[in-house]
Protein backbone atom coordinates (compact mmCIF):
# COMPACT_ATOMS: atom_id res chain seq x y z
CA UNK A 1 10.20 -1.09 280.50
CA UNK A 2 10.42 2.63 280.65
CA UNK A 3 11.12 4.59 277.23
CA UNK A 4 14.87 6.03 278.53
CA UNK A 5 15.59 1.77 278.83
CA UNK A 6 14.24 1.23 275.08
CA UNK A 7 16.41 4.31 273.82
CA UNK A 8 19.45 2.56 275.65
CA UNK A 9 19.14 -0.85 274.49
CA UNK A 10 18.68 0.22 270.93
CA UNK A 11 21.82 2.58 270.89
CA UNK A 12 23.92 -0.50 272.90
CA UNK A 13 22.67 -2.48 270.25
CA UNK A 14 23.74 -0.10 267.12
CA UNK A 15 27.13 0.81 268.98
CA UNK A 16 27.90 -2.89 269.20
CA UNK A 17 26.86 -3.58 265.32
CA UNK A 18 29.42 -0.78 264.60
CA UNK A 19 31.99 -2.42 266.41
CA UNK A 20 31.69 -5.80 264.26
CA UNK A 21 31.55 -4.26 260.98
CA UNK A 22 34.53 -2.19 262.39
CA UNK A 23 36.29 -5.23 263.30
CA UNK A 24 35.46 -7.78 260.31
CA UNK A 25 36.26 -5.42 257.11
CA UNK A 26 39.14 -3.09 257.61
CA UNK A 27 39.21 -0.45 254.76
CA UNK A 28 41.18 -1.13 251.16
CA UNK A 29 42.98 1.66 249.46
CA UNK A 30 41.65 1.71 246.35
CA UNK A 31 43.92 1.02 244.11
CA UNK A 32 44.45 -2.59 246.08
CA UNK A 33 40.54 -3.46 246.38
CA UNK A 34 40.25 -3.38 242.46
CA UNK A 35 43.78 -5.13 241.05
CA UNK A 36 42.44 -7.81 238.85
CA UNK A 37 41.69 -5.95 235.76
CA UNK A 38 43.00 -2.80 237.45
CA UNK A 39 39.99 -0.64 237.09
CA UNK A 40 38.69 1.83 239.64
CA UNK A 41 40.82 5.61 239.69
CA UNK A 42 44.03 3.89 238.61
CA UNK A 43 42.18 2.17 235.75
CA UNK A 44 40.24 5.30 234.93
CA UNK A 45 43.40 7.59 234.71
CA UNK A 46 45.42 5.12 232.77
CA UNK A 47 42.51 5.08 229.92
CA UNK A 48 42.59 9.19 229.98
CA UNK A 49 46.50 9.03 229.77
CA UNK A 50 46.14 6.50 226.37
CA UNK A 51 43.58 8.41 225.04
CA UNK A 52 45.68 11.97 225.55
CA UNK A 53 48.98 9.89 223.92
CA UNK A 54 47.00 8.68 220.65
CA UNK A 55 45.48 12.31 220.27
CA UNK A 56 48.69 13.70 220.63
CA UNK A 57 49.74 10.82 217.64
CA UNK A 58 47.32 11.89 215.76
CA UNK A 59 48.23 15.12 215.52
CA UNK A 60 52.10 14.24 215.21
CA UNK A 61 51.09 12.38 212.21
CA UNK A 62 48.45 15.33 210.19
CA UNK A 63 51.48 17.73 210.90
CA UNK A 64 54.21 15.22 209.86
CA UNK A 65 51.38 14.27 206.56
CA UNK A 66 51.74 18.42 206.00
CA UNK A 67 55.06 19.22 206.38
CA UNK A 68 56.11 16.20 203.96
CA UNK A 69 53.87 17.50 201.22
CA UNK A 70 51.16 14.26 201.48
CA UNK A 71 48.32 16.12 202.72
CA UNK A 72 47.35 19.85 202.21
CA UNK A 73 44.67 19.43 205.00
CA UNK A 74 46.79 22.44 206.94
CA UNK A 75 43.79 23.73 208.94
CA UNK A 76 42.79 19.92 209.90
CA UNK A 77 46.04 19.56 211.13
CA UNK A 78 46.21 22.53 213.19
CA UNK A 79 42.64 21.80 214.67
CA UNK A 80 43.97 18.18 215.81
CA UNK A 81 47.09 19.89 217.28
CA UNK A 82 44.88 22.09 219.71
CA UNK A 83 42.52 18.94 220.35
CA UNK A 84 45.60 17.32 221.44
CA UNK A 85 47.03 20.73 223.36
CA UNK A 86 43.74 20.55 225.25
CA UNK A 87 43.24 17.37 226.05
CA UNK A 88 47.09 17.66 227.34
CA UNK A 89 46.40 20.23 229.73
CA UNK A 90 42.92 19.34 231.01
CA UNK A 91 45.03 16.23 231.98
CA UNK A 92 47.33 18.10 233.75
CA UNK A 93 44.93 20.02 235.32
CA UNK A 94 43.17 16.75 236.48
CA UNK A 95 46.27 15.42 237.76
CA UNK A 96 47.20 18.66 239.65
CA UNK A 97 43.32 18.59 241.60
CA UNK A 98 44.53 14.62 242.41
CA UNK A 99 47.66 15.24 244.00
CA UNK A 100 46.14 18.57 245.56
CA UNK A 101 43.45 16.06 247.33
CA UNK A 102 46.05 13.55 248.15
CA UNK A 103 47.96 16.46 249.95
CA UNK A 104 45.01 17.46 251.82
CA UNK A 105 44.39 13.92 252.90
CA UNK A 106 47.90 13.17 253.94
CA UNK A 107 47.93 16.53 256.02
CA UNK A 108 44.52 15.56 258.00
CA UNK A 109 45.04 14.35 261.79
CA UNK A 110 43.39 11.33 263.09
């Protein structure tokens, strides 16, 4: 067998193992390969979202604890109010680059 019948072979042989795995697992979107437990991006971004509401609680409540007279901790409360501002809008931002992306894939041609 001459080298050029090797070469061909091998590549008939790789083309047709790229056809089955083609053929036997089509692709998932994400959020439906990973719904028990729902982790993954949708998981992920739900956790950031809880964790941007209970900063944002917490600094409801040190302002509230201020304003009613319990607490006199006025610079802790202001310092959990910008936590919570920032937190809010690096959120915002992350959600803005994720719907950007999803844009960009929905404009691609096949």
């Amino acid at each position: 067998m001459s080298s050029i019948t090797k070469v061909q072979e091998i590549m008939l042989s790789q083309m047709d193992q790229a056809k089955n795995l083609i053929q036997e697992s089509p692709i998932k979107p994400a959020a439906m390969s990973n719904m028990p437990g729902n982790s993954g991006v949708v998981g992920e971004f739900e956790a950031v979202m809880r964790s941007v509401d209970a900063r944002q609680h917490i600094a409801t409540q040190a302002t509230a604890a201020v304003d009613s007279g319990v607490s006199d901790n006025l610079a802790g409360a202001m310092i959990e109010s910008q936590k919570a501002s920032v937190s809010f809008s690096a959120l915002v931002q992350v959600r803005n680059k994720l719907v950007a992306a999803f844009d960009d894939v929905m404009r691609m041609s096949l």
